[in-house]
PDB file of N, CA and C in Angstrom:
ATOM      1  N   UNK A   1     -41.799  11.643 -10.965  1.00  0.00           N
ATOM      2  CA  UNK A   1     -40.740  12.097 -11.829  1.00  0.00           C
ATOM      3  C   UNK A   1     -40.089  10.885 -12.489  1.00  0.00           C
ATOM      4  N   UNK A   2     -39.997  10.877 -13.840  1.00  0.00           N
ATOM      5  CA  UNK A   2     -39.235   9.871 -14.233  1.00  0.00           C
ATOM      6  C   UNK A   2     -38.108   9.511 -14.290  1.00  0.00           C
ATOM      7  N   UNK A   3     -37.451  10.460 -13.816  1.00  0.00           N
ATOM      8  CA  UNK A   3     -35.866  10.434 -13.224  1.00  0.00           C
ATOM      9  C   UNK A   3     -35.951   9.260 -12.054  1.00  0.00           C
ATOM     10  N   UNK A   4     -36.516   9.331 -11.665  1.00  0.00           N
ATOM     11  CA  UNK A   4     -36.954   9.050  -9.936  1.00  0.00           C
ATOM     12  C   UNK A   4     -37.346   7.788  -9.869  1.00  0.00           C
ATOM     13  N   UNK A   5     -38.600   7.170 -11.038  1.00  0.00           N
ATOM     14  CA  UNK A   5     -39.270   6.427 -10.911  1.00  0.00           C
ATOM     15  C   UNK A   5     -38.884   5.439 -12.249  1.00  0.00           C
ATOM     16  N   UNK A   6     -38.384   5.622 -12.718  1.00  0.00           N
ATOM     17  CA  UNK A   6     -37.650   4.553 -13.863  1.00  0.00           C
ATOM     18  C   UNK A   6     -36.057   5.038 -14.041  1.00  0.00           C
ATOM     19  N   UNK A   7     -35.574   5.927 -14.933  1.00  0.00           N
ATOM     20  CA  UNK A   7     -34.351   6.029 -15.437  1.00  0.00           C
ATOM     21  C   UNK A   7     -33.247   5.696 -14.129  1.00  0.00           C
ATOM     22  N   UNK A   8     -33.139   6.394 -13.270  1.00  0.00           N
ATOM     23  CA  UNK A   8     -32.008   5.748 -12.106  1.00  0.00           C
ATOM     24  C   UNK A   8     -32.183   4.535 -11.507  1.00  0.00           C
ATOM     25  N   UNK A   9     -33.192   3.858 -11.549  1.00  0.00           N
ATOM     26  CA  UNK A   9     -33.431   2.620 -10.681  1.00  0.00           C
ATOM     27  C   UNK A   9     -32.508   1.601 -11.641  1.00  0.00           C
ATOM     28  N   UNK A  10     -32.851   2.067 -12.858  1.00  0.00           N
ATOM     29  CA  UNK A  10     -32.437   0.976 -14.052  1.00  0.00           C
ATOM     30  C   UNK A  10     -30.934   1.077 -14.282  1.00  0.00           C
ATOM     31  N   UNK A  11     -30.578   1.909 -14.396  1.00  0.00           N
ATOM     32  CA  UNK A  11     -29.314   2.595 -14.571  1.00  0.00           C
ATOM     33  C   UNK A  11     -28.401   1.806 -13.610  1.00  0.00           C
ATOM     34  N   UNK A  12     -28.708   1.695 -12.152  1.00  0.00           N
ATOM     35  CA  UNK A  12     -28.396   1.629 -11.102  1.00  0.00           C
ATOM     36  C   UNK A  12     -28.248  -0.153 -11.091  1.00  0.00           C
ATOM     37  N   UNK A  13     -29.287  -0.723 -11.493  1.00  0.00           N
ATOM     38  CA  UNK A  13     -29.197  -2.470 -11.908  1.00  0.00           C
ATOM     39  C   UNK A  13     -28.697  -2.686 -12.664  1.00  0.00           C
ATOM     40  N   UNK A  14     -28.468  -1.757 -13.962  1.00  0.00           N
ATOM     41  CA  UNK A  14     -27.600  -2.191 -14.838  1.00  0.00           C
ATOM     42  C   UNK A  14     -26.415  -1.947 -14.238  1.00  0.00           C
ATOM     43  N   UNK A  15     -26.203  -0.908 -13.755  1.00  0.00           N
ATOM     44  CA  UNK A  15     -24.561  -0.505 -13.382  1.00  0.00           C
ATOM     45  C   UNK A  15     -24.359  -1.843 -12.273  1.00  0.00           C
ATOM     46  N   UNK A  16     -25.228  -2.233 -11.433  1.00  0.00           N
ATOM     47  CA  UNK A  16     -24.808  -3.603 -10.858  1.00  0.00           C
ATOM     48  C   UNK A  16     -24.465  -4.680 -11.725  1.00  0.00           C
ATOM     49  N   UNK A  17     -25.600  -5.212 -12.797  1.00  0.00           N
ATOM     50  CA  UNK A  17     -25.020  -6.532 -12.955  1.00  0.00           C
ATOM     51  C   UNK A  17     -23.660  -6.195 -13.666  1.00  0.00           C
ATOM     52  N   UNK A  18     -23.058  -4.957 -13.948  1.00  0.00           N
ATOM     53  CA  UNK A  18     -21.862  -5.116 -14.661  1.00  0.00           C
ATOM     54  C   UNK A  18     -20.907  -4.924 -13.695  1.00  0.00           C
ATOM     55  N   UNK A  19     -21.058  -5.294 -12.646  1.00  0.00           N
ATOM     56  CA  UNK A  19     -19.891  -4.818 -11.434  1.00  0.00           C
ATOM     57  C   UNK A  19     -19.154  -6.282 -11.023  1.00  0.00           C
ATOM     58  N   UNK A  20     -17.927  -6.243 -11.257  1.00  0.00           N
ATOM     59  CA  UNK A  20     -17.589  -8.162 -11.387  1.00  0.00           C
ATOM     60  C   UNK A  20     -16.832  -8.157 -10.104  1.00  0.00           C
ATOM     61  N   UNK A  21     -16.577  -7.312  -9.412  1.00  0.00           N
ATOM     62  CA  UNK A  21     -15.151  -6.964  -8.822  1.00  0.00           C
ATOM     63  C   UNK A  21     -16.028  -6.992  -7.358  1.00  0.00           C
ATOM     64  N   UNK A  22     -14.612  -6.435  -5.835  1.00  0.00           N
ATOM     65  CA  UNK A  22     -15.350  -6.144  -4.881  1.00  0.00           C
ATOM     66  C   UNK A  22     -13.572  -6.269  -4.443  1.00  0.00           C
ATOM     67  N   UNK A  23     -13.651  -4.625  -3.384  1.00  0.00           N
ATOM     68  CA  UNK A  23     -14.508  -3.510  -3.721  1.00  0.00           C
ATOM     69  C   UNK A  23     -14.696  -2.620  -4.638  1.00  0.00           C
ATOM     70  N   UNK A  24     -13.690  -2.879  -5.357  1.00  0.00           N
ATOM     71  CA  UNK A  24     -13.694  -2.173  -6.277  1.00  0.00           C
ATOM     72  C   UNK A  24     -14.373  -2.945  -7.673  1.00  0.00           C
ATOM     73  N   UNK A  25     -14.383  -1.979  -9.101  1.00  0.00           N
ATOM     74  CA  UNK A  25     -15.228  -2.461 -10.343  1.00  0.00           C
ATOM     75  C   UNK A  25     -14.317  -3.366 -10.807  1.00  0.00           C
ATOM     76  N   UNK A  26     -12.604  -3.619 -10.732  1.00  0.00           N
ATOM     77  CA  UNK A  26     -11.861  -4.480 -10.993  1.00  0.00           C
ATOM     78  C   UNK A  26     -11.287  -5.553 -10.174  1.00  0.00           C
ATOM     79  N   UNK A  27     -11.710  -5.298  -8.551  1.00  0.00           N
ATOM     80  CA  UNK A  27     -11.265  -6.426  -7.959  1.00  0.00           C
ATOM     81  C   UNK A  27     -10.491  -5.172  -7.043  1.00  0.00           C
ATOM     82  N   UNK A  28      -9.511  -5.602  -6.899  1.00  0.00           N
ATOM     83  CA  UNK A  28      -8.831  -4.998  -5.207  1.00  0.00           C
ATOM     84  C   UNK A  28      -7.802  -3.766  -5.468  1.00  0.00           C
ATOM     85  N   UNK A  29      -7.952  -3.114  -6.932  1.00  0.00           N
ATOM     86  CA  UNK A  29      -7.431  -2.082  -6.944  1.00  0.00           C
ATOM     87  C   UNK A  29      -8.171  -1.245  -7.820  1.00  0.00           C
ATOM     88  N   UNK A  30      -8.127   0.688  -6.986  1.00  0.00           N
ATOM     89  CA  UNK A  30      -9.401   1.129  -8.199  1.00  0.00           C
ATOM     90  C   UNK A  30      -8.964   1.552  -9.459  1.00  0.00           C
ATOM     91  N   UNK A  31      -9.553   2.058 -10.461  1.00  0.00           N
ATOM     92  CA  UNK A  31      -9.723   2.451 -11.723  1.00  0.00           C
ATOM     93  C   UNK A  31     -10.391   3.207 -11.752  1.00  0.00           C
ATOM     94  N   UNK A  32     -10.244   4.017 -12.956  1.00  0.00           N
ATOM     95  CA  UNK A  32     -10.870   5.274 -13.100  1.00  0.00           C
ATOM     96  C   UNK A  32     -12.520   5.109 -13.362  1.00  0.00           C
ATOM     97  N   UNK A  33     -12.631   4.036 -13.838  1.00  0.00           N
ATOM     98  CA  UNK A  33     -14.273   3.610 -13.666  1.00  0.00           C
ATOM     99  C   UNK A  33     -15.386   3.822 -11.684  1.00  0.00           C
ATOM    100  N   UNK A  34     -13.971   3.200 -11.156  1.00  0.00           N
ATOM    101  CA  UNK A  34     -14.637   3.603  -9.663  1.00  0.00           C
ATOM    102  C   UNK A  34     -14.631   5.194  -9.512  1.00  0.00           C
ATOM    103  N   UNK A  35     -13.873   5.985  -9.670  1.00  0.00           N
ATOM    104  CA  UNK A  35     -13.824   7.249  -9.676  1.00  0.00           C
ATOM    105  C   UNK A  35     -15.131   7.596  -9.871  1.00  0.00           C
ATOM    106  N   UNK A  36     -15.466   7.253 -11.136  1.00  0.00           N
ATOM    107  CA  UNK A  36     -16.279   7.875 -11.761  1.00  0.00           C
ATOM    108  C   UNK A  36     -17.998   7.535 -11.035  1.00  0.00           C
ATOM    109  N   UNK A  37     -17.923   6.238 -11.116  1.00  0.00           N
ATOM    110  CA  UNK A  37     -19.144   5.617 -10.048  1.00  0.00           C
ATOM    111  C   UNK A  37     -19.432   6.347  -8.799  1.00  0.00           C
ATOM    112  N   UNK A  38     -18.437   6.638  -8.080  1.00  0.00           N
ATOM    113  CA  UNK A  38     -18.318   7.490  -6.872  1.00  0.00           C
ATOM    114  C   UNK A  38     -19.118   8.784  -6.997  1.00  0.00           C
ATOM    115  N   UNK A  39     -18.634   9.529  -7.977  1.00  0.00           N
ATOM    116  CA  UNK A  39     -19.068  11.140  -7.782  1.00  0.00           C
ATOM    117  C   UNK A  39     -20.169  10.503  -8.479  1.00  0.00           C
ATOM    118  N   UNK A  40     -20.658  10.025  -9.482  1.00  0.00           N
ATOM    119  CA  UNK A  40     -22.382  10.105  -9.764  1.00  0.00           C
ATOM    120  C   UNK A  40     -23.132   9.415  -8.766  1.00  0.00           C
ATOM    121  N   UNK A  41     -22.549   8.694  -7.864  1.00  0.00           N
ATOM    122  CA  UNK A  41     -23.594   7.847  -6.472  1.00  0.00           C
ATOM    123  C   UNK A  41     -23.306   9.166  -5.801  1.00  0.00           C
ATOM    124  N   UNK A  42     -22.424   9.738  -5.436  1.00  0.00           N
ATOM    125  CA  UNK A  42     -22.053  11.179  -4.069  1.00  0.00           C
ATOM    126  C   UNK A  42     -22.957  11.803  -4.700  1.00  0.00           C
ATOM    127  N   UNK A  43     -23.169  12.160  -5.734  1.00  0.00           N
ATOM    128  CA  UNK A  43     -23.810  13.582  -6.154  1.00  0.00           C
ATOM    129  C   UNK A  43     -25.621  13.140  -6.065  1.00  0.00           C
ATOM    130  N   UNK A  44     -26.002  11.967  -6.161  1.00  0.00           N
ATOM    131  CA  UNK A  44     -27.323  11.730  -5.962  1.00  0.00           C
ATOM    132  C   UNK A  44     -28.049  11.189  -4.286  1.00  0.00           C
ATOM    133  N   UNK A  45     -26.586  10.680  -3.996  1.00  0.00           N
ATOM    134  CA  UNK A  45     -27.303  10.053  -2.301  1.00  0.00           C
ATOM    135  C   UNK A  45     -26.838  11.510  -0.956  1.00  0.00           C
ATOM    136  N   UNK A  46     -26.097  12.088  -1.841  1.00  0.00           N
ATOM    137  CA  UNK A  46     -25.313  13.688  -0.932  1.00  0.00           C
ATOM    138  C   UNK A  46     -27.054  14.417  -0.445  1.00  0.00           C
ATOM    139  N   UNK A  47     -27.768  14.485  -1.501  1.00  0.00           N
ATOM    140  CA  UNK A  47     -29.444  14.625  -0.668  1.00  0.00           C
ATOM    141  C   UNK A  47     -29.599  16.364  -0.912  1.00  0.00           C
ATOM    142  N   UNK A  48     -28.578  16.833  -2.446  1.00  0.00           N
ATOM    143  CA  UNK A  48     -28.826  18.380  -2.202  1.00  0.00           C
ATOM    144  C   UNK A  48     -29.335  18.314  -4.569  1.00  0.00           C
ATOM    145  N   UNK A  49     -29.788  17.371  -4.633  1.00  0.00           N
ATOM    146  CA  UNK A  49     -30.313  17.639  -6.156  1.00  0.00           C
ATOM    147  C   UNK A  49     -31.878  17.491  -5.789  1.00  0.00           C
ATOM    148  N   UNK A  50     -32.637  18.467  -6.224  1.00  0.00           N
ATOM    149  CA  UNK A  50     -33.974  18.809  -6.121  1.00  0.00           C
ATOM    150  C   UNK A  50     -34.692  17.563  -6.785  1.00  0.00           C
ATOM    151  N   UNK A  51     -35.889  17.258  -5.712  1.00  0.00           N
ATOM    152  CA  UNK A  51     -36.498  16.079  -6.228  1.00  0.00           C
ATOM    153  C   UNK A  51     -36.163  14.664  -6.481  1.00  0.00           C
ATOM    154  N   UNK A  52     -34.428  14.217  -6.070  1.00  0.00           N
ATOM    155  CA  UNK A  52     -34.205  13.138  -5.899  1.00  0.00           C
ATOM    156  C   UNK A  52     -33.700  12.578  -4.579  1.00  0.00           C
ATOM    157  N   UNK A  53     -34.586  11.494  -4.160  1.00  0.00           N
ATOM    158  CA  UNK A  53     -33.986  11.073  -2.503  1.00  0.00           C
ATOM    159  C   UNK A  53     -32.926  10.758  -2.620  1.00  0.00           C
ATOM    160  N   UNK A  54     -32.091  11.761  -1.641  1.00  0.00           N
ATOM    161  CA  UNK A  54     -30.816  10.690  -1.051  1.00  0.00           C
ATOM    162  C   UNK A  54     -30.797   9.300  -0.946  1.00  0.00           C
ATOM    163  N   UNK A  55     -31.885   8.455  -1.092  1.00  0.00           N
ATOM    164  CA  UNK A  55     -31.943   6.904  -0.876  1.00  0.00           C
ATOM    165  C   UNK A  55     -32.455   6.051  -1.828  1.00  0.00           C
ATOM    166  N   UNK A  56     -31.921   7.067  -2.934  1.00  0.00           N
ATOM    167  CA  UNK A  56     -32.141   6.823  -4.721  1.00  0.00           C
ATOM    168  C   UNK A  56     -31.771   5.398  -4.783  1.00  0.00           C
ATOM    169  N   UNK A  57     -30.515   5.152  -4.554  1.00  0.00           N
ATOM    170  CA  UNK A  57     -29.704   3.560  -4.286  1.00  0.00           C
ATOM    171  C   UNK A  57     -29.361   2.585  -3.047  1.00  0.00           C
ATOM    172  N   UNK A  58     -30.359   3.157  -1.970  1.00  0.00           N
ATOM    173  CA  UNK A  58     -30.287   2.550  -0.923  1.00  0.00           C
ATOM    174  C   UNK A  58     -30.311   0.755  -1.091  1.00  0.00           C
ATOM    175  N   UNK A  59     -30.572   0.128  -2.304  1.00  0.00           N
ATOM    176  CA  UNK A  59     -30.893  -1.022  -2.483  1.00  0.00           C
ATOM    177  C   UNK A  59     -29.901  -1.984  -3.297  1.00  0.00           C
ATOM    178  N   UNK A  60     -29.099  -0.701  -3.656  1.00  0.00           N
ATOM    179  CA  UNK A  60     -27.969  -1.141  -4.648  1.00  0.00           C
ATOM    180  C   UNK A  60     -26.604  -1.157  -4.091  1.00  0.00           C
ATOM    181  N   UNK A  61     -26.436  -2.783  -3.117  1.00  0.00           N
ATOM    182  CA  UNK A  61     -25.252  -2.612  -2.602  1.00  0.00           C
ATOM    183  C   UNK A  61     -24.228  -2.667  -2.918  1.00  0.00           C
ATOM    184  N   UNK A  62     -24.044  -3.145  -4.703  1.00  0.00           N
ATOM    185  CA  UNK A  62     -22.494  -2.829  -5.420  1.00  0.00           C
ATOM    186  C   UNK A  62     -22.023  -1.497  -4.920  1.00  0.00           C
ATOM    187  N   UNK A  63     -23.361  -0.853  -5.569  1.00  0.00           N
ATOM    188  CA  UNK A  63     -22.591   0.511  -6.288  1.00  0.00           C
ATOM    189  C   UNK A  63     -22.639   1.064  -4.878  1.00  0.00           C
ATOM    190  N   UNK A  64     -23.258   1.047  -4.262  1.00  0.00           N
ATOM    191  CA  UNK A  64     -22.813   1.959  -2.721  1.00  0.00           C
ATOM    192  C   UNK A  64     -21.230   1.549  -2.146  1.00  0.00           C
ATOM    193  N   UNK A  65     -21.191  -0.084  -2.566  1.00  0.00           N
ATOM    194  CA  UNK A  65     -19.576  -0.256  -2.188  1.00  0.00           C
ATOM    195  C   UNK A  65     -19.264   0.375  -2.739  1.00  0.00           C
ATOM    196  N   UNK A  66     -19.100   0.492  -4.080  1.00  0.00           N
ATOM    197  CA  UNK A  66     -17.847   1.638  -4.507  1.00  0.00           C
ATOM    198  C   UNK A  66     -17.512   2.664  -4.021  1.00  0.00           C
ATOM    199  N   UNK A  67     -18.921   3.207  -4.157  1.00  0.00           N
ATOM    200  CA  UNK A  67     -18.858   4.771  -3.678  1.00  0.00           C
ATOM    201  C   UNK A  67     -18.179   4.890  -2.240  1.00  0.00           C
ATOM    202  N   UNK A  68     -18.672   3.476  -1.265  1.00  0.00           N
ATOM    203  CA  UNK A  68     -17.905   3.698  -0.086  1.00  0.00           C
ATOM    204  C   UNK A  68     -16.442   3.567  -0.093  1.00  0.00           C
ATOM    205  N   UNK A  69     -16.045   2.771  -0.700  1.00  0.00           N
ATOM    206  CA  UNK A  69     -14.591   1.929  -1.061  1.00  0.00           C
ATOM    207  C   UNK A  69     -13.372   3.055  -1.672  1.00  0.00           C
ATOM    208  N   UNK A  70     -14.284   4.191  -2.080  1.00  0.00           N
ATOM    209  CA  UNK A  70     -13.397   5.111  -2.962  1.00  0.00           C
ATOM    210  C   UNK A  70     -13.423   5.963  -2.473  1.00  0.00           C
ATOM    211  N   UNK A  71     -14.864   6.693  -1.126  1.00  0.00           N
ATOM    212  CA  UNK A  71     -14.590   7.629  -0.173  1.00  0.00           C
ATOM    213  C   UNK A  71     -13.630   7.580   0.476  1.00  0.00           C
ATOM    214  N   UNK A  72     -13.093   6.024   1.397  1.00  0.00           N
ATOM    215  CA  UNK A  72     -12.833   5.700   2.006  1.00  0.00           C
ATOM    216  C   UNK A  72     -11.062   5.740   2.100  1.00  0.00           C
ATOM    217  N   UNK A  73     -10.592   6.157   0.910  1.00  0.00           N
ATOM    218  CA  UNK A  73      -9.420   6.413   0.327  1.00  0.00           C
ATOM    219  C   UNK A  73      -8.549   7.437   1.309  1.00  0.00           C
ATOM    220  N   UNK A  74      -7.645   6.942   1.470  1.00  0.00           N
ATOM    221  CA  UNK A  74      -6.643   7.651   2.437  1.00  0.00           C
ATOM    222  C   UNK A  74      -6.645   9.016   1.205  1.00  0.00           C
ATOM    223  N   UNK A  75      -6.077   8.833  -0.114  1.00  0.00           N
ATOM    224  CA  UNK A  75      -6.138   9.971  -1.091  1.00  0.00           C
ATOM    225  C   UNK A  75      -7.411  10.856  -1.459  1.00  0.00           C
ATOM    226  N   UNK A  76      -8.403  10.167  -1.182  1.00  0.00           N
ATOM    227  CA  UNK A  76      -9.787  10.580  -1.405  1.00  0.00           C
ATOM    228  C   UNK A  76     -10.487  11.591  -0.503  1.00  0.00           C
ATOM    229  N   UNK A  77     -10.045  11.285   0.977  1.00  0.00           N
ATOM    230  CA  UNK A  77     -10.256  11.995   2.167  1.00  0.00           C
ATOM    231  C   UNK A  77      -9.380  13.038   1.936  1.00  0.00           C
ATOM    232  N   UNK A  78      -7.909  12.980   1.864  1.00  0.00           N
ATOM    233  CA  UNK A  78      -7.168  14.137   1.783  1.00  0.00           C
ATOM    234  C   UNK A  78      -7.824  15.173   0.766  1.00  0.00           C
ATOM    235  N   UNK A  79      -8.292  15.088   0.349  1.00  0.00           N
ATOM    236  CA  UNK A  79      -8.836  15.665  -1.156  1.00  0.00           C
ATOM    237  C   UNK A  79      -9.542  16.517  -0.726  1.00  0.00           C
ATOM    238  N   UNK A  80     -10.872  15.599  -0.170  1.00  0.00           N
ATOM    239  CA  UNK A  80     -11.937  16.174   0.045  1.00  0.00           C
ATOM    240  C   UNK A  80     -11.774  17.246   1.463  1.00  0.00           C
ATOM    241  N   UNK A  81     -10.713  16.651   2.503  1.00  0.00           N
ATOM    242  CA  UNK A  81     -10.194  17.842   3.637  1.00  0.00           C
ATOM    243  C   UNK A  81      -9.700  19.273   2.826  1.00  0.00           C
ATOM    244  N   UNK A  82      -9.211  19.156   1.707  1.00  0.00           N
ATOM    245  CA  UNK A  82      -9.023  20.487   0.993  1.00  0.00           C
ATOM    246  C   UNK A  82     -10.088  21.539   0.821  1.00  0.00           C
ATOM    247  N   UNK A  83     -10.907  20.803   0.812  1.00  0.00           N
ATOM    248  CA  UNK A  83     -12.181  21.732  -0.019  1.00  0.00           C
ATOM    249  C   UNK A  83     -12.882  22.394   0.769  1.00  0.00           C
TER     250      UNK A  83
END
């Protein structure tokens, strides 16, 4: 699948080399850019979209920080305990 086998891998290196920050995309506070990084890494490594491994970005340790860095949210958790 070319989802699979080119377009996210690339996507995923590009979205690294533009990541300047740690943990977050600006440095030590988030932005709506991490937000956003978050739910498109959750929604592909979560392991429920047909035909793509959960371990799509297992290699891409920016962007998994984020995604962890923004789960990890005292506000983020409350959120997600709602649902």
């Amino acid at each position: 699948m070319a989802l699979v086998a080119g377009f996210l891998p690339a996507w995923a290196r590009y979205a690294e080399k533009n990541i300047p920050g740690e943990p977050f995309f600006g440095g030590a506070k988030p932005h709506v850019v991490d937000l956003k990084l978050h739910m498109a890494v959750r929604w592909f490594i979560g392991g429920k979209v047909d035909h793509i491994p959960a371990a799509i970005f297992a290699s891409h340790r920016k962007l998994l920080g984020i995604h962890d860095a923004v789960r990890d949210r005292a506000g983020v958790k409350s959120w997600y305990a709602k649902a």
